[in-house]
N, C-alpha and C. Protein backbone atom coordinates (compact mmCIF):
# COMPACT_ATOMS: atom_id res chain seq x y z
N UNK A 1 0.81 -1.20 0.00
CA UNK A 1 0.00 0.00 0.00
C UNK A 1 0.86 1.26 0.00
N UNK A 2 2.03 1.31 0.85
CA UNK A 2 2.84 2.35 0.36
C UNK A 2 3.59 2.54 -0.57
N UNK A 3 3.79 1.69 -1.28
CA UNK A 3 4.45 2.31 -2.46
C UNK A 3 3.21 2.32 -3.69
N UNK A 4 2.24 1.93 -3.94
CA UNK A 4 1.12 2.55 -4.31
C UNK A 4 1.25 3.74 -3.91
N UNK A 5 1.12 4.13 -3.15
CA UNK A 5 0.94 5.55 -3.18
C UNK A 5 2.41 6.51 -3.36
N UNK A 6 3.42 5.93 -3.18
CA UNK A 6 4.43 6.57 -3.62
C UNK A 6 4.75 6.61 -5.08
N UNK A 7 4.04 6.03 -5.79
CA UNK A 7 4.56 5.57 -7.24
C UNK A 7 3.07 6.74 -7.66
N UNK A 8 1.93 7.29 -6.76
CA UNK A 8 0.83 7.98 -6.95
C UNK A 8 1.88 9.10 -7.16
N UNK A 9 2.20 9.79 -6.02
CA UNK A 9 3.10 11.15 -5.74
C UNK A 9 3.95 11.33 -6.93
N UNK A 10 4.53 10.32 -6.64
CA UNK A 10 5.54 10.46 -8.44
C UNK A 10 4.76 10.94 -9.72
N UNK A 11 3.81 10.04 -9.83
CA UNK A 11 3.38 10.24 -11.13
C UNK A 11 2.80 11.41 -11.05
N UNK A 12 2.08 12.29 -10.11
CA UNK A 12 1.67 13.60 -10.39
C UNK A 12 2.56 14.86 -10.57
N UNK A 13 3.97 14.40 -9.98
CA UNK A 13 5.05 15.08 -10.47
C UNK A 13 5.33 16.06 -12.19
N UNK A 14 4.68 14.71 -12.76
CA UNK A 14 4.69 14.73 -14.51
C UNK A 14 3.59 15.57 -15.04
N UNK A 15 2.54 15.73 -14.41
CA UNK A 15 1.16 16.52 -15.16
C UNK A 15 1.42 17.76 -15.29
N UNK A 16 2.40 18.33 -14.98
CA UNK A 16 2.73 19.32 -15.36
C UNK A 16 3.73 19.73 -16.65
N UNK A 17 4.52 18.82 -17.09
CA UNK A 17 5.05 18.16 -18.13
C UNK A 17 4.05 18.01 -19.09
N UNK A 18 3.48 16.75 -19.28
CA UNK A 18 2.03 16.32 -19.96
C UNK A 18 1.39 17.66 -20.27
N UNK A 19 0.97 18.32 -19.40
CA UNK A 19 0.36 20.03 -19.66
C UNK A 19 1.03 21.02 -21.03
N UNK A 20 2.26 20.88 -20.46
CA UNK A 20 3.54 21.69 -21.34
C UNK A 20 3.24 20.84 -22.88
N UNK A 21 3.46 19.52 -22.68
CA UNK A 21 3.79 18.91 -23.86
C UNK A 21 2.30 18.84 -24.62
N UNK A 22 1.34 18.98 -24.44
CA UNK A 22 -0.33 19.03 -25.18
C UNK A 22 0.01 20.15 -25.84
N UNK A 23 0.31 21.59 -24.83
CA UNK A 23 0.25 23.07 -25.63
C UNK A 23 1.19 22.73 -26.79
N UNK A 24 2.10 22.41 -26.57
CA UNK A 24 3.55 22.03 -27.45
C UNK A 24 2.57 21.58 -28.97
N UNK A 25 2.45 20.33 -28.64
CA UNK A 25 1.74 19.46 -29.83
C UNK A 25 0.14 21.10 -30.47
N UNK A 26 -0.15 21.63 -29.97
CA UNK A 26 -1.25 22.32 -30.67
C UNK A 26 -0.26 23.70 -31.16
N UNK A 27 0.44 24.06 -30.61
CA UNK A 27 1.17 24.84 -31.32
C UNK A 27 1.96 24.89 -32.43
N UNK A 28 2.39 22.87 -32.74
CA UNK A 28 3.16 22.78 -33.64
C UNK A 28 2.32 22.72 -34.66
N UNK A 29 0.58 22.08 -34.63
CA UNK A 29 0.28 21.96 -35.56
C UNK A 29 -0.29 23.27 -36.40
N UNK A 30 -0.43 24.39 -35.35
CA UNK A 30 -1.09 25.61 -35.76
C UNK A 30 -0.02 25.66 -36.83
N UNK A 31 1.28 25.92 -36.01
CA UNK A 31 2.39 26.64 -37.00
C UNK A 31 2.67 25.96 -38.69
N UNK A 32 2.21 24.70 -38.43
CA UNK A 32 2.46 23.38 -39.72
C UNK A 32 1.39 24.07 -40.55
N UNK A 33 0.16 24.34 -40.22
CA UNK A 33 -1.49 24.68 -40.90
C UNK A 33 -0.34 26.04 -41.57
N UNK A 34 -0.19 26.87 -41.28
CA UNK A 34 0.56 28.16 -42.26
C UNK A 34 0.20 27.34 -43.88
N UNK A 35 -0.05 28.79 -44.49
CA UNK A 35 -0.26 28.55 -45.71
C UNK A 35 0.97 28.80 -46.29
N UNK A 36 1.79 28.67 -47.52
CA UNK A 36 2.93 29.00 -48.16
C UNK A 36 4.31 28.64 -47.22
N UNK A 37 4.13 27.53 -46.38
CA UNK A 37 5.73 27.08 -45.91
C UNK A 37 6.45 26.13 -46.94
N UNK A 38 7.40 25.98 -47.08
CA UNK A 38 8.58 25.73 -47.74
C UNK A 38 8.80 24.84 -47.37
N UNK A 39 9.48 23.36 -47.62
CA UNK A 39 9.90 21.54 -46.93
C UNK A 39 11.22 22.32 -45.83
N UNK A 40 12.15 23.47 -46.33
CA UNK A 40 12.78 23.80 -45.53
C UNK A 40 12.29 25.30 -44.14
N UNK A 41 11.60 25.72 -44.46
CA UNK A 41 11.07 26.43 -43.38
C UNK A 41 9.99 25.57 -42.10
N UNK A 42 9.52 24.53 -42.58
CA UNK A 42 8.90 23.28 -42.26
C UNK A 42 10.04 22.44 -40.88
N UNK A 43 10.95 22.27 -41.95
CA UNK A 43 12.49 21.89 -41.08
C UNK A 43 12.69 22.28 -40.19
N UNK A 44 12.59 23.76 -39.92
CA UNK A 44 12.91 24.76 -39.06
C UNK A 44 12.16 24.52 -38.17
N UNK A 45 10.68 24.83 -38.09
CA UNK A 45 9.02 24.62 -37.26
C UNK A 45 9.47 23.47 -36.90
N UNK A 46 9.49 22.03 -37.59
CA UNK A 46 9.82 20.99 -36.72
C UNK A 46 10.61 20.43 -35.64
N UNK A 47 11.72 20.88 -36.24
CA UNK A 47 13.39 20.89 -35.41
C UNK A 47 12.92 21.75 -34.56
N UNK A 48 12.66 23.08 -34.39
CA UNK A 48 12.64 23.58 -33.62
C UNK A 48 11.31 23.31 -32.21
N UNK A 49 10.76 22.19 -32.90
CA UNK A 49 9.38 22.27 -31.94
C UNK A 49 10.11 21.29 -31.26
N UNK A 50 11.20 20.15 -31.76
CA UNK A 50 11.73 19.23 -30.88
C UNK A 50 12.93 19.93 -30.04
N UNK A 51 13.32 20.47 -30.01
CA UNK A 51 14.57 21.70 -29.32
C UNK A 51 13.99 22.02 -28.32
N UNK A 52 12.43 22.43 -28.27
CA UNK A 52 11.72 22.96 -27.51
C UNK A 52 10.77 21.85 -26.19
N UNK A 53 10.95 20.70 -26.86
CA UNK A 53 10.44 19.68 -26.66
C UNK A 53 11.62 19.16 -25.35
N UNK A 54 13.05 18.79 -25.90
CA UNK A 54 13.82 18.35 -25.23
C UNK A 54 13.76 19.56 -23.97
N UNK A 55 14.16 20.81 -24.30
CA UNK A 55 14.36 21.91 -23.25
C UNK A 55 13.12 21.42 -21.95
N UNK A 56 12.08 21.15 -22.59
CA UNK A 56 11.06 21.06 -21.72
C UNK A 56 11.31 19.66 -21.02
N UNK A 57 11.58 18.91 -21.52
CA UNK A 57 11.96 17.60 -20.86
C UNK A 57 12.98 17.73 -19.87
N UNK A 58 14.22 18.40 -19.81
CA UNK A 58 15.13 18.73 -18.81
C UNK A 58 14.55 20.03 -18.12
N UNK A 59 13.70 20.77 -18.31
CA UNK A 59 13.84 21.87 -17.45
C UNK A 59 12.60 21.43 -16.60
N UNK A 60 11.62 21.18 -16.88
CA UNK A 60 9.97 20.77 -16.50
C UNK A 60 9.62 19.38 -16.02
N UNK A 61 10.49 18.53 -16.20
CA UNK A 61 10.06 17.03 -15.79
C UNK A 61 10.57 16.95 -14.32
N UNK A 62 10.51 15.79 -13.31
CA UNK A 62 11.32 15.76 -12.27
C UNK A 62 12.33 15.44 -12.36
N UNK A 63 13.47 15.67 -12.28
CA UNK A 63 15.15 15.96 -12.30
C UNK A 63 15.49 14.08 -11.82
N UNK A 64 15.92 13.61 -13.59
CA UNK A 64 16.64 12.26 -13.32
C UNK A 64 17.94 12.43 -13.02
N UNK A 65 19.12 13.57 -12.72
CA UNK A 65 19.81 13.73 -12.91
C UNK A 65 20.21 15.18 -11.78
N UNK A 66 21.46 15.22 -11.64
CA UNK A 66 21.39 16.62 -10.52
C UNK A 66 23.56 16.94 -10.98
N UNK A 67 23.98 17.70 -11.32
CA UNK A 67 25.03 18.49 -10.64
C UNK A 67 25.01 19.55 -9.43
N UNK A 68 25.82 18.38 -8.85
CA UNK A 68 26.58 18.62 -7.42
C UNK A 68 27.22 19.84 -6.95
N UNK A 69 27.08 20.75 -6.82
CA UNK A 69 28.41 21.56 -6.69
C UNK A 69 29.80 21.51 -6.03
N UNK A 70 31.08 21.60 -6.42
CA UNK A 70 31.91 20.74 -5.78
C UNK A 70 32.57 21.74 -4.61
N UNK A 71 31.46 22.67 -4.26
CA UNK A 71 31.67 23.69 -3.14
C UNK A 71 30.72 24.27 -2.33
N UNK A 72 30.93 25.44 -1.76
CA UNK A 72 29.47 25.40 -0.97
C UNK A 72 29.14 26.56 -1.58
N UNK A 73 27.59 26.19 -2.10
CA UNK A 73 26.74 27.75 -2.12
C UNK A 73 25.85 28.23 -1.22
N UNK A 74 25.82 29.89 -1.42
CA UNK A 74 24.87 29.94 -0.39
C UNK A 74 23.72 30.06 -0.80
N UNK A 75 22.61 29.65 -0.56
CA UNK A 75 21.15 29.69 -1.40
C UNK A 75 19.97 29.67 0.09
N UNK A 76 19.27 30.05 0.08
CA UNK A 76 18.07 29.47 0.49
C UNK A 76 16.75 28.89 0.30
N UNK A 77 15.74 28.19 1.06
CA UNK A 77 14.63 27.81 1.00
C UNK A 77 13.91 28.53 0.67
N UNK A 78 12.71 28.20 -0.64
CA UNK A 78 11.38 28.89 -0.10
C UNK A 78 10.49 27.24 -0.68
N UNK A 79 9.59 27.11 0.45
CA UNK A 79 8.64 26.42 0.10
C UNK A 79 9.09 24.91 -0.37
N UNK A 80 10.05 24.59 0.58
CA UNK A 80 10.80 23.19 -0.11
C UNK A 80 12.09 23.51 -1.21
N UNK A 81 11.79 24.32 -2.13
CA UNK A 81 12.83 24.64 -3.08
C UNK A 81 14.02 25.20 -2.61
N UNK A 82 14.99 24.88 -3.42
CA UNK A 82 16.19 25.88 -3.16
C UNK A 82 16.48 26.49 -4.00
N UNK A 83 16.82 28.28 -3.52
CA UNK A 83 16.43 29.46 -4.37
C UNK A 83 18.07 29.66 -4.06
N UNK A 84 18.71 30.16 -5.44
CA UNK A 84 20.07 30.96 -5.29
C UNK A 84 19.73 31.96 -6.52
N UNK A 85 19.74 33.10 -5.26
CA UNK A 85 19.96 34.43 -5.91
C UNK A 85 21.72 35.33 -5.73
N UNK A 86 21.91 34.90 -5.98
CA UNK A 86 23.53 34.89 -5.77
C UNK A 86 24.42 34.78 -6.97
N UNK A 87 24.56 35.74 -7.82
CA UNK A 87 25.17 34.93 -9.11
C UNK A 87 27.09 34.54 -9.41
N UNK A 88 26.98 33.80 -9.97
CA UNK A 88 28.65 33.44 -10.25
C UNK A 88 29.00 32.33 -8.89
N UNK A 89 28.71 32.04 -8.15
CA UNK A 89 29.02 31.04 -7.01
C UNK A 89 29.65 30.09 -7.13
N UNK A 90 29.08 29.20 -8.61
CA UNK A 90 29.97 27.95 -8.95
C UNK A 90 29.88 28.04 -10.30
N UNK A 91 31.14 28.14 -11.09
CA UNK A 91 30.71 28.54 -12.60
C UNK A 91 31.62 26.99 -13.06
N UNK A 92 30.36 26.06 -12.69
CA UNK A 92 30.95 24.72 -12.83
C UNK A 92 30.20 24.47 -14.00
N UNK A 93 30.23 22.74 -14.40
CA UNK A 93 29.85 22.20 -15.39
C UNK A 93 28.51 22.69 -15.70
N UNK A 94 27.61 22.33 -14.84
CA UNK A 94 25.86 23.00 -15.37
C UNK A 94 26.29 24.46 -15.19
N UNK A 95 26.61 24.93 -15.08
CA UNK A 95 26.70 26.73 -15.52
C UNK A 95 27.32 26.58 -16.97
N UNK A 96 28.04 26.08 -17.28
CA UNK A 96 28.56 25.99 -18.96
C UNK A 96 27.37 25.51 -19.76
N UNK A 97 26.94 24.31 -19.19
CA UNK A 97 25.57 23.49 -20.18
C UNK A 97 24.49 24.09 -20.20
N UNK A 98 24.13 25.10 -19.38
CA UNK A 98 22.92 26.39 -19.47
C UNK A 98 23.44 27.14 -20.49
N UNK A 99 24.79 27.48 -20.68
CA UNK A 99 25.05 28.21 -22.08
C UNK A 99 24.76 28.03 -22.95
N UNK A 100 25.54 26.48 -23.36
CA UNK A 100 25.01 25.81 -24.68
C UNK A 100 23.81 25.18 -24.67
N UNK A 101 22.95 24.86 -24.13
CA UNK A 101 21.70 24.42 -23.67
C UNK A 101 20.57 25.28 -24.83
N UNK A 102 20.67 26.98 -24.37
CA UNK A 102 20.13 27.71 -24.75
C UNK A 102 20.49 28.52 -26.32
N UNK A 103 21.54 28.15 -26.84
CA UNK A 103 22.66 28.65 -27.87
C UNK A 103 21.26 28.34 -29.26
N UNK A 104 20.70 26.86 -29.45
CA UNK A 104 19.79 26.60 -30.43
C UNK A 104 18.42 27.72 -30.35
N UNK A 105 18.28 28.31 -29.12
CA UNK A 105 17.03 28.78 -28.77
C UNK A 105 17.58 30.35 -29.63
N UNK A 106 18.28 30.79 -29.75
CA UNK A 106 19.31 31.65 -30.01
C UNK A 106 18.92 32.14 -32.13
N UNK A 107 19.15 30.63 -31.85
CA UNK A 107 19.35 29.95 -33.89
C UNK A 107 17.59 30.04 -34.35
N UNK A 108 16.72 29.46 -33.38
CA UNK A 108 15.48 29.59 -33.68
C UNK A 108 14.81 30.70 -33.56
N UNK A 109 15.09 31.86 -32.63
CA UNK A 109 14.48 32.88 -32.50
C UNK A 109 15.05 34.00 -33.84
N UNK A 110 16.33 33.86 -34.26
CA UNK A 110 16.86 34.60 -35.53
C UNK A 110 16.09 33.77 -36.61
N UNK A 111 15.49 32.65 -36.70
CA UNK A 111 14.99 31.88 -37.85
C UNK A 111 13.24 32.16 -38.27
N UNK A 112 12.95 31.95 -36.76
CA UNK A 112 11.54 32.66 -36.76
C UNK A 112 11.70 33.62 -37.00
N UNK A 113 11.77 34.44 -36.14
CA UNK A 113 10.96 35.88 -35.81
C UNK A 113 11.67 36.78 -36.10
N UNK A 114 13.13 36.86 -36.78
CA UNK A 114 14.10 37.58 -36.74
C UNK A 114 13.88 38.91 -35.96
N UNK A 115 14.58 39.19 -34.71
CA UNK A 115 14.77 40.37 -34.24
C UNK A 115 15.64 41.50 -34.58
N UNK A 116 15.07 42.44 -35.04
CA UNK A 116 16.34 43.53 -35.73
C UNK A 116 16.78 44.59 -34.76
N UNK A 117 15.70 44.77 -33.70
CA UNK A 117 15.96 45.66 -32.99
C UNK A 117 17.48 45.47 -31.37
N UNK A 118 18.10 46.14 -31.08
CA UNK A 118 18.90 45.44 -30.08
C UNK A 118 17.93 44.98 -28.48
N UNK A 119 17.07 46.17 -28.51
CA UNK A 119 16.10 45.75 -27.31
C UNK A 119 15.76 44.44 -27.43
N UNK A 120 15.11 44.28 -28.32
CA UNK A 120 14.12 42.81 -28.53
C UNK A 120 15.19 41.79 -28.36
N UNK A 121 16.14 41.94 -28.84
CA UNK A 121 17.16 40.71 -28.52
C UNK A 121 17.97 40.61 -27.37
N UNK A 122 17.92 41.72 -26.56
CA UNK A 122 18.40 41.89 -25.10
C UNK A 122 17.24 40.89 -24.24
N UNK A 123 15.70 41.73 -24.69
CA UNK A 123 14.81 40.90 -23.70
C UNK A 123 14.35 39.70 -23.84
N UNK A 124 14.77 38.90 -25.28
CA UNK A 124 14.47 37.14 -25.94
C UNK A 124 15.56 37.03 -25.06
N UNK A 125 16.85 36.87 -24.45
CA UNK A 125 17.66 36.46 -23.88
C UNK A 125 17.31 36.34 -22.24
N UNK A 126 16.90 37.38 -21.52
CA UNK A 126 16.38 38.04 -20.63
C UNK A 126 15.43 36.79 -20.31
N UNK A 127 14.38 36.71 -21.42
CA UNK A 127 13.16 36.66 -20.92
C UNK A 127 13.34 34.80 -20.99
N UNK A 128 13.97 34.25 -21.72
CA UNK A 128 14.08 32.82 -21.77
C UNK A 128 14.22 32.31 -20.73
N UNK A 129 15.66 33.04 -19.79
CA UNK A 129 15.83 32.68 -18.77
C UNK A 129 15.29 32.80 -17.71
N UNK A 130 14.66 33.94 -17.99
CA UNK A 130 13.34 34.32 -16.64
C UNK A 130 11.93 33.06 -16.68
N UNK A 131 11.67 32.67 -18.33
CA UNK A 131 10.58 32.04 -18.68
C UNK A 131 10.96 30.67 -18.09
N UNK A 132 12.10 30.12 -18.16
CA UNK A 132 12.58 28.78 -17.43
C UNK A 132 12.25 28.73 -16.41
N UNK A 133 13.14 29.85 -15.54
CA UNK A 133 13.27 29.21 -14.12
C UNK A 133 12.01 30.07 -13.50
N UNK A 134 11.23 30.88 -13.72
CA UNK A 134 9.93 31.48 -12.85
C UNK A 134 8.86 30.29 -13.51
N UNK A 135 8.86 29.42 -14.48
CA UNK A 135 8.08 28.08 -15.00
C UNK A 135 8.52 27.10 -13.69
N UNK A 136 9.99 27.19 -13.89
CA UNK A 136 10.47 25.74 -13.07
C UNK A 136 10.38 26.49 -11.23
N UNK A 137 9.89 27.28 -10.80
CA UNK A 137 9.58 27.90 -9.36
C UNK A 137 8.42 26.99 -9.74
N UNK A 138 7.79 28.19 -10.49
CA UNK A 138 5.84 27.96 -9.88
C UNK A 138 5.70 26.13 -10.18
N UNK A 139 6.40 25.18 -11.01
CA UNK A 139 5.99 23.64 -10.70
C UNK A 139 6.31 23.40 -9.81
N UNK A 140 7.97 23.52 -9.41
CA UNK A 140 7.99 23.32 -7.65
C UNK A 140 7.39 23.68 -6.71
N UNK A 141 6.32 24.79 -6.81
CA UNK A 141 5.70 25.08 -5.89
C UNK A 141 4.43 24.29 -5.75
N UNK A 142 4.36 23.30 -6.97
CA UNK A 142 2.82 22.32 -6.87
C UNK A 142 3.22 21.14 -6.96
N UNK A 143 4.80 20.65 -7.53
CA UNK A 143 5.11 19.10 -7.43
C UNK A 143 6.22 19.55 -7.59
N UNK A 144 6.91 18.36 -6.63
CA UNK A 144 8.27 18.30 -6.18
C UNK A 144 9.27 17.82 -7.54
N UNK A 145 10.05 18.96 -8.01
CA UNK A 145 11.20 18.71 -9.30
C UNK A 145 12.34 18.68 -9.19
N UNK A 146 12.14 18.64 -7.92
CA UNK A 146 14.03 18.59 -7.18
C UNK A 146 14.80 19.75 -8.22
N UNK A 147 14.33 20.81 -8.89
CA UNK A 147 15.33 21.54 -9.11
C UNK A 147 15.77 22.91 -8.50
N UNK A 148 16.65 23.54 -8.82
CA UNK A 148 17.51 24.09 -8.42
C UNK A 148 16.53 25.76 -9.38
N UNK A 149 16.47 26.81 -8.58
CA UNK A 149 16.00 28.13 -9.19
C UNK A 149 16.83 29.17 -9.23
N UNK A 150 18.02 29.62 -10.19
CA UNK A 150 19.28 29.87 -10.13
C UNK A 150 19.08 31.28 -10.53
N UNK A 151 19.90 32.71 -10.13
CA UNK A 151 19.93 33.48 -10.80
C UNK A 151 21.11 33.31 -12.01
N UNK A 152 21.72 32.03 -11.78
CA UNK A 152 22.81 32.00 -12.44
C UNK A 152 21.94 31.32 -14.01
N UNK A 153 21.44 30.63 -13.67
CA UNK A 153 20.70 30.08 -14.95
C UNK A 153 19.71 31.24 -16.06
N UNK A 154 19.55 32.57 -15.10
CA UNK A 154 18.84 33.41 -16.01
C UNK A 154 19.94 34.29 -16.59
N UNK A 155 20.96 34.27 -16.14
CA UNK A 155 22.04 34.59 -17.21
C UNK A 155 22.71 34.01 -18.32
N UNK A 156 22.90 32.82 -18.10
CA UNK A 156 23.78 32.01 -18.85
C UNK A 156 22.49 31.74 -19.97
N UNK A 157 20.98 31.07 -19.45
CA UNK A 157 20.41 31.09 -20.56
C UNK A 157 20.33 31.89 -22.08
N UNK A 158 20.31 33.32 -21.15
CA UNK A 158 20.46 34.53 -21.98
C UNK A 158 21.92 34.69 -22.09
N UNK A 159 22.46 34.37 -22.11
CA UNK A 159 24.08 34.54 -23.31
C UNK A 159 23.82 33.49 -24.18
N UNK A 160 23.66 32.36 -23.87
CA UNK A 160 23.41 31.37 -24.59
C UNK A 160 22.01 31.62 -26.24
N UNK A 161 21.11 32.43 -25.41
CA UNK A 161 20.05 32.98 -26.75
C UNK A 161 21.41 34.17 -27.65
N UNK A 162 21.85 35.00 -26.58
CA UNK A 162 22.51 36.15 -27.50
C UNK A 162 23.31 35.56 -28.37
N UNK A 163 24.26 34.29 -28.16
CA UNK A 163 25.52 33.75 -29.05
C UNK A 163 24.49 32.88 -30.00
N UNK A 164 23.73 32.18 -29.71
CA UNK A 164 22.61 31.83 -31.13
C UNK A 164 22.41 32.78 -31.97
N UNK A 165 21.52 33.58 -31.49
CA UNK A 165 21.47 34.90 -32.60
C UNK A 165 22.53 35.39 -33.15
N UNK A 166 23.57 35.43 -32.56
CA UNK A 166 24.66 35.79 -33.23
C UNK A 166 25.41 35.51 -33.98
N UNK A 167 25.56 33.99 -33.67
CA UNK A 167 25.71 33.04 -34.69
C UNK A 167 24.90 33.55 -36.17
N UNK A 168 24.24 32.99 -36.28
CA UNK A 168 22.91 33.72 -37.25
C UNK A 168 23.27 34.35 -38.16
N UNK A 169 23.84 35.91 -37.43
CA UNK A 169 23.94 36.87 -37.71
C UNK A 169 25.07 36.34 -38.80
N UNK A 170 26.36 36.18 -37.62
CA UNK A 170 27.70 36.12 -38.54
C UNK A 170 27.30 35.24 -39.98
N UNK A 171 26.92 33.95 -39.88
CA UNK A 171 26.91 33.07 -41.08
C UNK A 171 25.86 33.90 -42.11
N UNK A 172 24.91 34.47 -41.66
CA UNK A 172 24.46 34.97 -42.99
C UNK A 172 25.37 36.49 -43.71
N UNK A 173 26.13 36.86 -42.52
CA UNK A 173 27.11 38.15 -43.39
C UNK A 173 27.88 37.87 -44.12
N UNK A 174 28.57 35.98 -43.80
CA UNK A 174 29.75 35.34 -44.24
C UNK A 174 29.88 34.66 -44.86
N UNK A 175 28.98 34.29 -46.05
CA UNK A 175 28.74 33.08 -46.94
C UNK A 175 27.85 32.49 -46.57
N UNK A 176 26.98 32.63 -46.01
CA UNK A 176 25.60 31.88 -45.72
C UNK A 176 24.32 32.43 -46.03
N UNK A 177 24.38 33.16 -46.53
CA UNK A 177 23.02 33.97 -46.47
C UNK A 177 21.92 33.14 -47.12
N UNK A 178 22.37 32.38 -48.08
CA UNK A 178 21.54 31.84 -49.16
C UNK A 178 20.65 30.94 -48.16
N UNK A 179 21.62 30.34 -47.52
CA UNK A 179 21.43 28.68 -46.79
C UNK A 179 19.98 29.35 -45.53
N UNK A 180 20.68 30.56 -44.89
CA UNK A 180 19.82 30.90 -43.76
C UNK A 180 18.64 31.70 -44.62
N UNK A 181 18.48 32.46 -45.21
CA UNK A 181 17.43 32.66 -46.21
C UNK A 181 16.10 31.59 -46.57
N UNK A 182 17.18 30.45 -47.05
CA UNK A 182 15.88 29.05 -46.53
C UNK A 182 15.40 28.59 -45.87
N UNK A 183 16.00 28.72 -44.45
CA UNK A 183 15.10 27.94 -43.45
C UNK A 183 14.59 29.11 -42.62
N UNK A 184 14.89 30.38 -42.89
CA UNK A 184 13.96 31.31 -42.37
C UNK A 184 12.61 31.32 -42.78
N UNK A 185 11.39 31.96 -41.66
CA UNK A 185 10.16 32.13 -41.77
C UNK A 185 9.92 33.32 -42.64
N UNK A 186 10.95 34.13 -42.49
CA UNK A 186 10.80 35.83 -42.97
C UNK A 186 11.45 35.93 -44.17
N UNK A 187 11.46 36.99 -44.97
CA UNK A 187 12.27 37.37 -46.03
C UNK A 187 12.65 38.20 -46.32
């Protein structure tokens, strides 16, 4: 009888996942319904709905996995969670993989929506990382995700969007234009 019910607790862990991943699936198909997409702008919408897919699987599911810090931070509690508002503390392995983590989110937001303005691409960086971890608070605050709510992660996310876009940028100034021209939404 107790682990019935422990294997209950667990599984409600995920409905918040399941939630994420329904909107996911109706969004991809809205974006697919577009009239006049291209097999390679298509590419883009797809790939990118799975990019978005995985992100959500590591940021939103309950944490199969944890880096350790191999020092002490200082962070505190709220509500079961542990909150570090403290930035730079351990600029260990998961502080690097929040970089590149977010680098594709970077490639997709120059592919979609291209941002020309510098604001807009200050606050897609900004706001990714805010959109993660104030997502990954409020689930911990209704099922336990064992993760970690970092101010360090709302930075690194956002370098990680800025060097995507940037990327972008450079390859289409540098012999690419043709290539990124195709799998863009815009023209």
């Amino acid at each position: 009888m107790i682990s019935s019910n422990f294997e209950e607790d667990k599984m409600k862990d995920w409905i918040p996942f399941i939630i994420i991943c329904i909107g996911m699936v109706v969004l991809l198909i809205s974006l697919l319904r577009k009239p006049r997409i291209s097999i390679w702008q298509r590419i883009t919408l797809i790939t990118g709905w799975i990019y978005m897919f995985v992100i959500c699987r590591i940021c939103f599911a309950p944490a199969p996995f944890s880096f350790s810090p191999t020092h002490e931070i200082h962070y505190f509690i709220v509500h079961g969670m542990i909150v570090n508002l403290i930035p730079f503390q351990a600029m260990d392995t998961a502080f690097w993989l929040n970089v590149l983590m977010t680098v594709p989110a970077g490639v997709y937001y120059a592919l979609i929506f291209k941002p020309n303005h510098l604001s807009t691409k200050i606050w897609l960086g900004i706001g990714t990382g805010l959109t993660i971890e104030t997502t990954q608070f409020i689930i911990n605050w209704f099922v336990e995700l064992g993760r970690w709510v970092e101010t360090d992660d709302v930075i690194t996310n956002a370098c990680g969007v800025w060097i995507g876009m940037l990327l972008v940028y450079l390859l289409s100034r540098y012999g690419f234009r043709s290539m990124i021209k195709l799998f863009s939404l815009h023209n």
